[in-house]
N, C-alpha and C. Protein backbone atom coordinates (compact mmCIF):
# COMPACT_ATOMS: atom_id res chain seq x y z
N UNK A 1 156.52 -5.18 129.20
CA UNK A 1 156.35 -6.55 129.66
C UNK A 1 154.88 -6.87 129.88
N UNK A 2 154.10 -5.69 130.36
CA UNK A 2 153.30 -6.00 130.47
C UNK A 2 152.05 -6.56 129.55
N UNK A 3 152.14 -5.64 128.66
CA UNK A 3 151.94 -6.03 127.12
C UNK A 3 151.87 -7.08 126.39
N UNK A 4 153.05 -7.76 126.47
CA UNK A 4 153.14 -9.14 125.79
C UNK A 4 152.69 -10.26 126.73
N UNK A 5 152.54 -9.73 127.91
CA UNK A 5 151.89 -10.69 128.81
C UNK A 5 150.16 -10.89 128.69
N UNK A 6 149.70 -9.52 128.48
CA UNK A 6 148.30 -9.56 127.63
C UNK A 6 148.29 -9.88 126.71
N UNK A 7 149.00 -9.40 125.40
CA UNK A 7 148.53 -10.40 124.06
C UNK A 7 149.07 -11.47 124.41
N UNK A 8 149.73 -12.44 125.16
CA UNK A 8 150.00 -14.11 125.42
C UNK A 8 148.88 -14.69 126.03
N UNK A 9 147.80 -13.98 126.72
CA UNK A 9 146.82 -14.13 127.40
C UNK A 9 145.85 -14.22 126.55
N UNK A 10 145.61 -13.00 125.83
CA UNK A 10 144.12 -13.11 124.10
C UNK A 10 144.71 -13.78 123.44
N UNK A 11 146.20 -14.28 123.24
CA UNK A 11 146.49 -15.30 122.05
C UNK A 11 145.94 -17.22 123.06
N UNK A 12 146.05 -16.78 124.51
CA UNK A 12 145.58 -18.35 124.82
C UNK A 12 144.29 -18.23 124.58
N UNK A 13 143.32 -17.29 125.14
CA UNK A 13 141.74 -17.53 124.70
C UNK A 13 141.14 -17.60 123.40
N UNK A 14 142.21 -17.16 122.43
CA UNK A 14 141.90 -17.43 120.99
C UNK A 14 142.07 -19.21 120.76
N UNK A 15 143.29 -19.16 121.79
CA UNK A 15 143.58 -20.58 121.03
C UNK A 15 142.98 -21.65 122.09
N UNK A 16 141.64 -21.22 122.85
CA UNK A 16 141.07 -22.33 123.77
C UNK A 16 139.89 -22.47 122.86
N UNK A 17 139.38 -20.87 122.01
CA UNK A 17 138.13 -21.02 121.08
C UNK A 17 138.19 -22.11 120.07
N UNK A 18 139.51 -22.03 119.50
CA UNK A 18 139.94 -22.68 118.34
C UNK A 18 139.95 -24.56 118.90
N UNK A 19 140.10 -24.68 119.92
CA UNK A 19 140.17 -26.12 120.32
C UNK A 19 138.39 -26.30 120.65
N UNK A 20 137.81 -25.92 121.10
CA UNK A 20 136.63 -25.65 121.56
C UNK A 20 135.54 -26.12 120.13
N UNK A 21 136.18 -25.16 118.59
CA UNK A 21 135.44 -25.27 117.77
C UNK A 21 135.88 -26.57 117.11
N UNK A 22 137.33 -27.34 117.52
CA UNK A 22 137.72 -28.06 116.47
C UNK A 22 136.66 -29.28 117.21
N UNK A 23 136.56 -29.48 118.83
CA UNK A 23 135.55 -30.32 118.68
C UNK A 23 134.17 -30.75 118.23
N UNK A 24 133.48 -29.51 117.99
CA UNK A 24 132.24 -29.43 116.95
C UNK A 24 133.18 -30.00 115.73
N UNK A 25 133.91 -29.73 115.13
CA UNK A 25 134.45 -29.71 113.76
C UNK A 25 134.65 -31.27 113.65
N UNK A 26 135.26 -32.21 114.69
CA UNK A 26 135.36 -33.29 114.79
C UNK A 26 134.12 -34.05 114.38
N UNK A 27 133.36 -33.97 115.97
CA UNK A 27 131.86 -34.63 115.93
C UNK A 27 131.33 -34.46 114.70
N UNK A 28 131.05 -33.73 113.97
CA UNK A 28 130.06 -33.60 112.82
C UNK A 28 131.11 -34.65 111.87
N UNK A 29 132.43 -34.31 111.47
CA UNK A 29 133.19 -35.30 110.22
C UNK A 29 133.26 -36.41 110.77
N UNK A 30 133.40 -36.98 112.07
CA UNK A 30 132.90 -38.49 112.34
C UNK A 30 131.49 -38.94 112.01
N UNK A 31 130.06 -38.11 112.48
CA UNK A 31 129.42 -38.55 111.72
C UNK A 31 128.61 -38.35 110.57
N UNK A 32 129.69 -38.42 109.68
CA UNK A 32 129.50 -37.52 108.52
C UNK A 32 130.11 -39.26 108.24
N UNK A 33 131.37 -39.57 108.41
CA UNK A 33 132.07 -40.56 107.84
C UNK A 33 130.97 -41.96 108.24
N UNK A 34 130.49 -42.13 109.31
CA UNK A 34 129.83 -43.08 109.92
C UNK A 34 128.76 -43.16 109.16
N UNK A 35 127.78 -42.19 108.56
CA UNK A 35 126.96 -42.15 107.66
C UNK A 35 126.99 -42.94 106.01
N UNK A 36 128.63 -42.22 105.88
CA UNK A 36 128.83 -42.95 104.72
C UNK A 36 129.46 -44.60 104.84
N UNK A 37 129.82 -44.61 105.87
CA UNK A 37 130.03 -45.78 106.36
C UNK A 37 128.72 -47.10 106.18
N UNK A 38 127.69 -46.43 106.62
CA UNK A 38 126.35 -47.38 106.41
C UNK A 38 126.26 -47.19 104.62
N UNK A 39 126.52 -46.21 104.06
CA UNK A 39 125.86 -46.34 102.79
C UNK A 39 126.90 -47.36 102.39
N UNK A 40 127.90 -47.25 102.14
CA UNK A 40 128.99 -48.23 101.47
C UNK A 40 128.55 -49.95 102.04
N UNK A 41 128.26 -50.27 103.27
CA UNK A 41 127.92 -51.29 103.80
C UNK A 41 126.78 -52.14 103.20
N UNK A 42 125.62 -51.00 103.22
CA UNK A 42 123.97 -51.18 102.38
C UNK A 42 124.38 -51.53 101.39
N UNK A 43 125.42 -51.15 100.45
CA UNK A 43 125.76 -51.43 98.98
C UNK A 43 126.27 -52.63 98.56
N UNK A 44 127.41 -52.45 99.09
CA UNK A 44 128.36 -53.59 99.49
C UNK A 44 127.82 -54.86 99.88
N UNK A 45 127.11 -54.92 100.75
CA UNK A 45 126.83 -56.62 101.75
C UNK A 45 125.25 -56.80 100.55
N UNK A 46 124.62 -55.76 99.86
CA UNK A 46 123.69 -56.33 99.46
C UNK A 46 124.21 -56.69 97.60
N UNK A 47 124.67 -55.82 97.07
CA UNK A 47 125.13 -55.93 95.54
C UNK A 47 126.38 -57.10 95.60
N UNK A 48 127.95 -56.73 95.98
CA UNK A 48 129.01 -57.59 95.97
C UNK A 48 129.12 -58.39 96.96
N UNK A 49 128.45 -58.58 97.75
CA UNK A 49 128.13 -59.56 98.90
C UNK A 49 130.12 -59.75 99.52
N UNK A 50 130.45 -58.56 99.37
CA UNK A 50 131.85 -58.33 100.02
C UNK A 50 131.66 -58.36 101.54
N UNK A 51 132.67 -59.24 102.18
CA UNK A 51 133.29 -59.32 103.26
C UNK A 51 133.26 -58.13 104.19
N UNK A 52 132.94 -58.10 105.46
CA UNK A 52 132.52 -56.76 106.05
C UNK A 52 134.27 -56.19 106.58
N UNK A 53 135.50 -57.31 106.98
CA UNK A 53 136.52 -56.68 106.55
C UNK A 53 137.07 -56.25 105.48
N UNK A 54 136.53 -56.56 103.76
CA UNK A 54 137.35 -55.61 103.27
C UNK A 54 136.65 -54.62 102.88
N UNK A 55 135.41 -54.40 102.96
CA UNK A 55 134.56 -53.32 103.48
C UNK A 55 135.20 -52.09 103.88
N UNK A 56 136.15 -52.59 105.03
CA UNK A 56 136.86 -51.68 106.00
C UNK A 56 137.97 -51.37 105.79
N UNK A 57 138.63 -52.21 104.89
CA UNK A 57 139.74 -52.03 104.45
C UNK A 57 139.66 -51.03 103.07
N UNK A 58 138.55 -50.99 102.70
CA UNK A 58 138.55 -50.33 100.89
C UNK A 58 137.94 -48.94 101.21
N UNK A 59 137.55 -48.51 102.31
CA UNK A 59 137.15 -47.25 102.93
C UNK A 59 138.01 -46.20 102.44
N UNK A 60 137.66 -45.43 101.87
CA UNK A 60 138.48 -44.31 101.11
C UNK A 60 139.23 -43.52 103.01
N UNK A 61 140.52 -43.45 102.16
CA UNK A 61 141.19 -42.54 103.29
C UNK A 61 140.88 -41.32 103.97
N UNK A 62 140.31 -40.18 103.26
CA UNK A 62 139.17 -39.25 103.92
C UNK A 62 138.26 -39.83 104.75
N UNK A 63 137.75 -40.37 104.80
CA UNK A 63 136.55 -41.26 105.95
C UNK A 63 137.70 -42.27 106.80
N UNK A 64 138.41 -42.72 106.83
CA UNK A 64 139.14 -43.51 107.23
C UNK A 64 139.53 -42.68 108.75
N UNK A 65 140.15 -41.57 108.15
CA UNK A 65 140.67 -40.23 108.88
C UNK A 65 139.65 -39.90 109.69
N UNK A 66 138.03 -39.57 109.28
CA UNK A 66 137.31 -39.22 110.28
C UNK A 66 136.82 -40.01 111.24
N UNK A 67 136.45 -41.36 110.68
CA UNK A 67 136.24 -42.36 112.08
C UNK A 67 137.30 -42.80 113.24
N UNK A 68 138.34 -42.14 113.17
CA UNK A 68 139.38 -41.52 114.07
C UNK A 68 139.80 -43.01 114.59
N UNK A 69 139.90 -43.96 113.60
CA UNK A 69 140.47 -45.37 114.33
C UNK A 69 139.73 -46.34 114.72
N UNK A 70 138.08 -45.82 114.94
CA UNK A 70 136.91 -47.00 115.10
C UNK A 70 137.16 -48.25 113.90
N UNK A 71 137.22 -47.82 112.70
CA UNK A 71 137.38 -49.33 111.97
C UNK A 71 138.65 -50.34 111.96
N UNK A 72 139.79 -49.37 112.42
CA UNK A 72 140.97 -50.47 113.03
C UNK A 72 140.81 -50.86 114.31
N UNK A 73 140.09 -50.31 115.01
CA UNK A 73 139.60 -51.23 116.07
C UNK A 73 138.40 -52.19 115.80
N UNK A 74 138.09 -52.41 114.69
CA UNK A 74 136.91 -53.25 114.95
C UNK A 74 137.43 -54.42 114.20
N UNK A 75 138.70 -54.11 112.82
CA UNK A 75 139.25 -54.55 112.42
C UNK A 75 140.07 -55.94 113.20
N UNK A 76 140.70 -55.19 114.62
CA UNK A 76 140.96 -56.04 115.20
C UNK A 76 140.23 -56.95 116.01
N UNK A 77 139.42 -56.59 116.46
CA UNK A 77 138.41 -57.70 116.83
C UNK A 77 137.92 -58.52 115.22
N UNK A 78 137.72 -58.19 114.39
CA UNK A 78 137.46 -59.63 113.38
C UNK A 78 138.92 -60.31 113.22
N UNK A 79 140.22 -59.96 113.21
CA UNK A 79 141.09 -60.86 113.40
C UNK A 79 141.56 -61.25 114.71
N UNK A 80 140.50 -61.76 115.35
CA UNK A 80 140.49 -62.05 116.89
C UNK A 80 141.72 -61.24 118.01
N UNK A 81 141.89 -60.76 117.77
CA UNK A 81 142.87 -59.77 118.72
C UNK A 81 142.80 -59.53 119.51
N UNK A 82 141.66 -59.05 119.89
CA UNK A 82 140.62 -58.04 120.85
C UNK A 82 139.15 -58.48 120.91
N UNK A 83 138.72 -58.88 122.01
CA UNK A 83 137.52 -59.15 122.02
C UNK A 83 136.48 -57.77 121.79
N UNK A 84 135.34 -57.85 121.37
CA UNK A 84 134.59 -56.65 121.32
C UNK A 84 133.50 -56.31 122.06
N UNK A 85 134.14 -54.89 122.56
CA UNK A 85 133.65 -54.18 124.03
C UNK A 85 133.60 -52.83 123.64
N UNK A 86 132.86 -52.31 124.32
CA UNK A 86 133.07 -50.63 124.16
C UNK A 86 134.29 -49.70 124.29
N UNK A 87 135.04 -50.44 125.65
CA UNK A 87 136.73 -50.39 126.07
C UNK A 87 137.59 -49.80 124.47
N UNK A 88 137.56 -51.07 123.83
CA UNK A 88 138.50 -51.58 122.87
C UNK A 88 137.92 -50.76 121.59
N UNK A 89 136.58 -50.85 121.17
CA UNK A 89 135.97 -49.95 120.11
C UNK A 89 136.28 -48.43 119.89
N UNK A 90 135.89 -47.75 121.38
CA UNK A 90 135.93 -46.63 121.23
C UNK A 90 137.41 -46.12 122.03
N UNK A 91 138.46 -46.44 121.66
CA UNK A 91 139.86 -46.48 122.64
C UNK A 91 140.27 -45.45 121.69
N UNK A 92 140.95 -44.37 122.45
CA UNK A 92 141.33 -42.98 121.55
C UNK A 92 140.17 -42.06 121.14
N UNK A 93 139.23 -42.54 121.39
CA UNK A 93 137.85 -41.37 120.74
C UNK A 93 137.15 -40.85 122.38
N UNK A 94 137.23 -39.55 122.52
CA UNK A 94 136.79 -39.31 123.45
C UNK A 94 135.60 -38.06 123.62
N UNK A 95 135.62 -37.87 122.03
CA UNK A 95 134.64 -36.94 122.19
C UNK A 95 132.98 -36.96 121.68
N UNK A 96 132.85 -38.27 121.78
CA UNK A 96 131.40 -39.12 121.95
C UNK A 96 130.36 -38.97 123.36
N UNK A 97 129.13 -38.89 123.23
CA UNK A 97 128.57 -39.13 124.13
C UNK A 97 128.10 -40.46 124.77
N UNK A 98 127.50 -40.93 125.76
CA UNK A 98 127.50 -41.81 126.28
C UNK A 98 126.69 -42.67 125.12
N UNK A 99 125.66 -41.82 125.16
CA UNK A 99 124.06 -42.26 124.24
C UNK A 99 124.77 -43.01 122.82
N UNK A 100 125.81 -41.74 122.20
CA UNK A 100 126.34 -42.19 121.42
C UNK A 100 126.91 -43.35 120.90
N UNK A 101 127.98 -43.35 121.84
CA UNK A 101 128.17 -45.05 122.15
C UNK A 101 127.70 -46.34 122.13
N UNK A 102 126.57 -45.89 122.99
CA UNK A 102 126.15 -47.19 123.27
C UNK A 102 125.42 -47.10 121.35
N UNK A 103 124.48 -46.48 121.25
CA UNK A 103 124.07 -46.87 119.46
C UNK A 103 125.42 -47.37 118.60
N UNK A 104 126.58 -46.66 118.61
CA UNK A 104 127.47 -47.11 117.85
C UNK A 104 127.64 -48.71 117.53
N UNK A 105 128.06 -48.69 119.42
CA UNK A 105 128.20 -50.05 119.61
C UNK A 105 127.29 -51.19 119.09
N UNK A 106 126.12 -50.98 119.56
CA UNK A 106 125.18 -51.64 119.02
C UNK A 106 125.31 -52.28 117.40
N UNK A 107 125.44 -50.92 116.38
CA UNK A 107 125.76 -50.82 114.76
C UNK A 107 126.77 -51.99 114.92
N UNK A 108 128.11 -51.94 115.32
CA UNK A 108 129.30 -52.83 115.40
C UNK A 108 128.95 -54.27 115.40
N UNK A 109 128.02 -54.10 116.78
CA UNK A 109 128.09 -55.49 117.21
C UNK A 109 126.79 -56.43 116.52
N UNK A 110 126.12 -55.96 115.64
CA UNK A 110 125.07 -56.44 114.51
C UNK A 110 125.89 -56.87 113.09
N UNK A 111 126.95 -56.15 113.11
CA UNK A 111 127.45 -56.19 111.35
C UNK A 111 128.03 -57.81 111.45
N UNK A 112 127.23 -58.13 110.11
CA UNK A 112 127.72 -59.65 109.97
C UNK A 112 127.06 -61.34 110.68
N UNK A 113 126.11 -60.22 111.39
CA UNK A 113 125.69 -61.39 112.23
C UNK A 113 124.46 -62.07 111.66
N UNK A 114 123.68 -61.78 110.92
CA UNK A 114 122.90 -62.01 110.20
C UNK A 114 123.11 -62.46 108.73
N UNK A 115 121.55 -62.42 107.76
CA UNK A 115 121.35 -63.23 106.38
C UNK A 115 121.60 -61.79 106.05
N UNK A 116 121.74 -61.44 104.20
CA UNK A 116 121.72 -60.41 103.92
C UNK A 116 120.48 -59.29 104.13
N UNK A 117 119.72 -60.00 103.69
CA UNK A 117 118.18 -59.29 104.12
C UNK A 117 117.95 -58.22 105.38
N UNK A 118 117.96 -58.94 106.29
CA UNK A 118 118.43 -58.53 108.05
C UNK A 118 119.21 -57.85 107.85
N UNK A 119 120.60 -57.58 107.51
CA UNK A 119 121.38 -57.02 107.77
C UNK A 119 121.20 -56.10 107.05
N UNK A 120 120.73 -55.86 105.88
CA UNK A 120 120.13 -54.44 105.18
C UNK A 120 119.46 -53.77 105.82
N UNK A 121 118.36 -54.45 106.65
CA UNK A 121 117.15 -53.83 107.22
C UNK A 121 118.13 -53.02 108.58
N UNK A 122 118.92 -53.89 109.16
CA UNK A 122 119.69 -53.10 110.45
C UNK A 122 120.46 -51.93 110.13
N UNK A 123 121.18 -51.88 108.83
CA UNK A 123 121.67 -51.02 107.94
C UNK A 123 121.12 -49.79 108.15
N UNK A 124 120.07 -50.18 107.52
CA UNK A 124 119.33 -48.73 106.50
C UNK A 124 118.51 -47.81 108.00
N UNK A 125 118.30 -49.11 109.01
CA UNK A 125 117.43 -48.67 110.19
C UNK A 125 119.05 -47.80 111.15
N UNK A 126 119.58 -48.16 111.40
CA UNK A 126 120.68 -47.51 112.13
C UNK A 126 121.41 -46.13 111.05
N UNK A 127 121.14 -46.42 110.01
CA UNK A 127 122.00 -45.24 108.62
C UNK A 127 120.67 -43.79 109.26
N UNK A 128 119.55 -44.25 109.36
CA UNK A 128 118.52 -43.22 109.78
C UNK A 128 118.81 -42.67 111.29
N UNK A 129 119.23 -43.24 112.11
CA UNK A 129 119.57 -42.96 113.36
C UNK A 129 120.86 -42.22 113.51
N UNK A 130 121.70 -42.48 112.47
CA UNK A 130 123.49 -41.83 112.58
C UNK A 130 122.70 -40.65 111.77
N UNK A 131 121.86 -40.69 111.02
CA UNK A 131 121.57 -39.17 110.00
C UNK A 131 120.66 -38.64 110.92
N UNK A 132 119.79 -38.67 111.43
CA UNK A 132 119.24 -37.90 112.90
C UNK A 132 120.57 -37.35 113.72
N UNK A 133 121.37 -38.14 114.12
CA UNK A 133 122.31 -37.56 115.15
C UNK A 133 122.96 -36.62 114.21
N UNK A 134 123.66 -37.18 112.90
CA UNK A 134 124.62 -36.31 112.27
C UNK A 134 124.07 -34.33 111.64
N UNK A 135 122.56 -34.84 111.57
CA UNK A 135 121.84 -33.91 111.61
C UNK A 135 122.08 -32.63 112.59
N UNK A 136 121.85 -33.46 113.89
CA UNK A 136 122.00 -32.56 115.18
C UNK A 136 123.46 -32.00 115.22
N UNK A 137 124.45 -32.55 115.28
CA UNK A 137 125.70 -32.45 115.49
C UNK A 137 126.28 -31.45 114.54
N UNK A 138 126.09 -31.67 113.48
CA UNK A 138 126.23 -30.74 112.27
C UNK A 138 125.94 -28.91 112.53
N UNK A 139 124.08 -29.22 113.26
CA UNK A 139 123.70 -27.93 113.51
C UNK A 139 124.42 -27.12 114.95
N UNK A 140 124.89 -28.03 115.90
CA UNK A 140 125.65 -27.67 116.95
C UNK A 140 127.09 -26.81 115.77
N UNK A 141 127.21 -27.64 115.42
CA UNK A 141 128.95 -26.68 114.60
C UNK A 141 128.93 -25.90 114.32
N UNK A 142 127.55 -26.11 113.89
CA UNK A 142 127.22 -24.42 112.75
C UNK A 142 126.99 -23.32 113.69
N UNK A 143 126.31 -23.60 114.90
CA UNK A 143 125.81 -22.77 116.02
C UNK A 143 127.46 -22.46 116.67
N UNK A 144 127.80 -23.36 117.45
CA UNK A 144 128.59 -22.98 118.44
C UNK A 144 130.06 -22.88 117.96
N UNK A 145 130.58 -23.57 117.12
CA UNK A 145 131.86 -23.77 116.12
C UNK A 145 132.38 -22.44 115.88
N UNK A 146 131.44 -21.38 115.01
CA UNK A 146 132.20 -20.23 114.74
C UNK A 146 131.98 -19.33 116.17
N UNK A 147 130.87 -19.79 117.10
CA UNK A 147 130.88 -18.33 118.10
C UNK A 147 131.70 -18.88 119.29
N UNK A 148 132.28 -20.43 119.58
CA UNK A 148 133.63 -20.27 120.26
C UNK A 148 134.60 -19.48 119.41
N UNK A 149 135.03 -19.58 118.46
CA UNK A 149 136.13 -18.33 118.14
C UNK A 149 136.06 -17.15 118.05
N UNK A 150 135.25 -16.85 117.89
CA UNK A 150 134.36 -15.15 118.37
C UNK A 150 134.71 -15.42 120.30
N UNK A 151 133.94 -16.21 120.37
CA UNK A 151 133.96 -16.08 122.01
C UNK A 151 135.52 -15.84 122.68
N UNK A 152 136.49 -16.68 121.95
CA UNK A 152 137.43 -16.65 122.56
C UNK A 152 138.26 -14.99 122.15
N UNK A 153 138.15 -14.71 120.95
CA UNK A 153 138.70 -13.42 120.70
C UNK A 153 138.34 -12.62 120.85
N UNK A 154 137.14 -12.68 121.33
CA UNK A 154 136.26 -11.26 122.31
C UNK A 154 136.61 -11.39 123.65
N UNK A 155 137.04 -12.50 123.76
CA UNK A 155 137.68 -12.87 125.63
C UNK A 155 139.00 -12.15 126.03
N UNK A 156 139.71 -12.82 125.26
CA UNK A 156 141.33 -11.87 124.93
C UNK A 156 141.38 -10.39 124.92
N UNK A 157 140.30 -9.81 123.94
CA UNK A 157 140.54 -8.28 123.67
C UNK A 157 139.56 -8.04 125.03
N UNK A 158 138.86 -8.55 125.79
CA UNK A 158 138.35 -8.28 126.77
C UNK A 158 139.32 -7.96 127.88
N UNK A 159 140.05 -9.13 127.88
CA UNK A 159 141.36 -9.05 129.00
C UNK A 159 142.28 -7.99 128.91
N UNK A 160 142.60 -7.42 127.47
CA UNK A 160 143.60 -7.20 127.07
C UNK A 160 142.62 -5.36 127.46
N UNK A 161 141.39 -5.11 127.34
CA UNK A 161 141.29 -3.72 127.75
C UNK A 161 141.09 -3.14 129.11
N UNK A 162 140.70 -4.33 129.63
CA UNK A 162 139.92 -4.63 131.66
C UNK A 162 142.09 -4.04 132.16
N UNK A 163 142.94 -4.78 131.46
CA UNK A 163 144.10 -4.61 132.25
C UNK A 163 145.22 -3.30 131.52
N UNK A 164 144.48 -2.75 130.70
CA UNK A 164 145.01 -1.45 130.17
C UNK A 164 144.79 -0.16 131.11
């Protein structure tokens, strides 16, 4: 009994590493998607002078998936639904930083509000700011991503010899 009570114990610290790394794993494919998000936008609002909802709507489903619901929430605020707030934007995403946010928000609350010109320039100036962060975030995954699961399965077999 005792036994399976230790490996149930290294199988939870394995599986706290594994949650641990999926949030690195997150952060980086959100802004990974948010990145490509500005490029499609830069393209889009300056070449087909397309609509910034179907913009959002023609977003390939892989990126769709990583912005974890930010563009159906913003979605709903252009069909007046929801007024737009940080509340309502970032609702279900919780693994953002504050700093984060508030830049996001910012990106959101610029799109459309301007001539095309302007709005390229806010584009390409915020696409440099999500690739600085996505930069950072990326190198956190790479760092800490694989050594929470190390960490956690060196935790377990830790437990599992301290109570042998």
């Amino acid at each position: 009994m005792k036994i399976v009570i230790l490996i149930l114990i290294a199988l939870i610290c394995v599986l706290i590493g594994y949650i641990v790394s999926k949030k690195y794993r997150v952060r980086a494919n959100f802004f990974q998607a948010l990145l490509y998000l500005c490029q499609k936008f830069d393209i889009e609002i300056n070449y087909s002078r397309e609509r910034v909802k179907n913009i959002f709507l023609n977003l390939d489903d892989k990126y769709k998936k990583d912005l974890k619901g930010i563009d159906i929430n913003y979605i709903s605020f252009l069909d007046k639904q929801v007024p737009l707030d940080k509340d309502n934007l970032f609702k279900n995403i919780t693994f953002l930083k504050e700093n984060e946010k508030e830049m996001i928000f910012s990106f959101f609350k610029t799109l459309g509000r301007s001539d095309v010109d302007s709005q390229s320039k806010e584009i390409k100036n915020f696409q440099t700011r999500f690739g600085e962060l996505a930069k950072d975030v990326n190198s956190d995954y790479k760092k800490y991503g694989s050594l929470s699961i190390k960490l956690g399965i060196i935790t377990g077999l830790l437990i599992i010899v301290i109570f042998i």
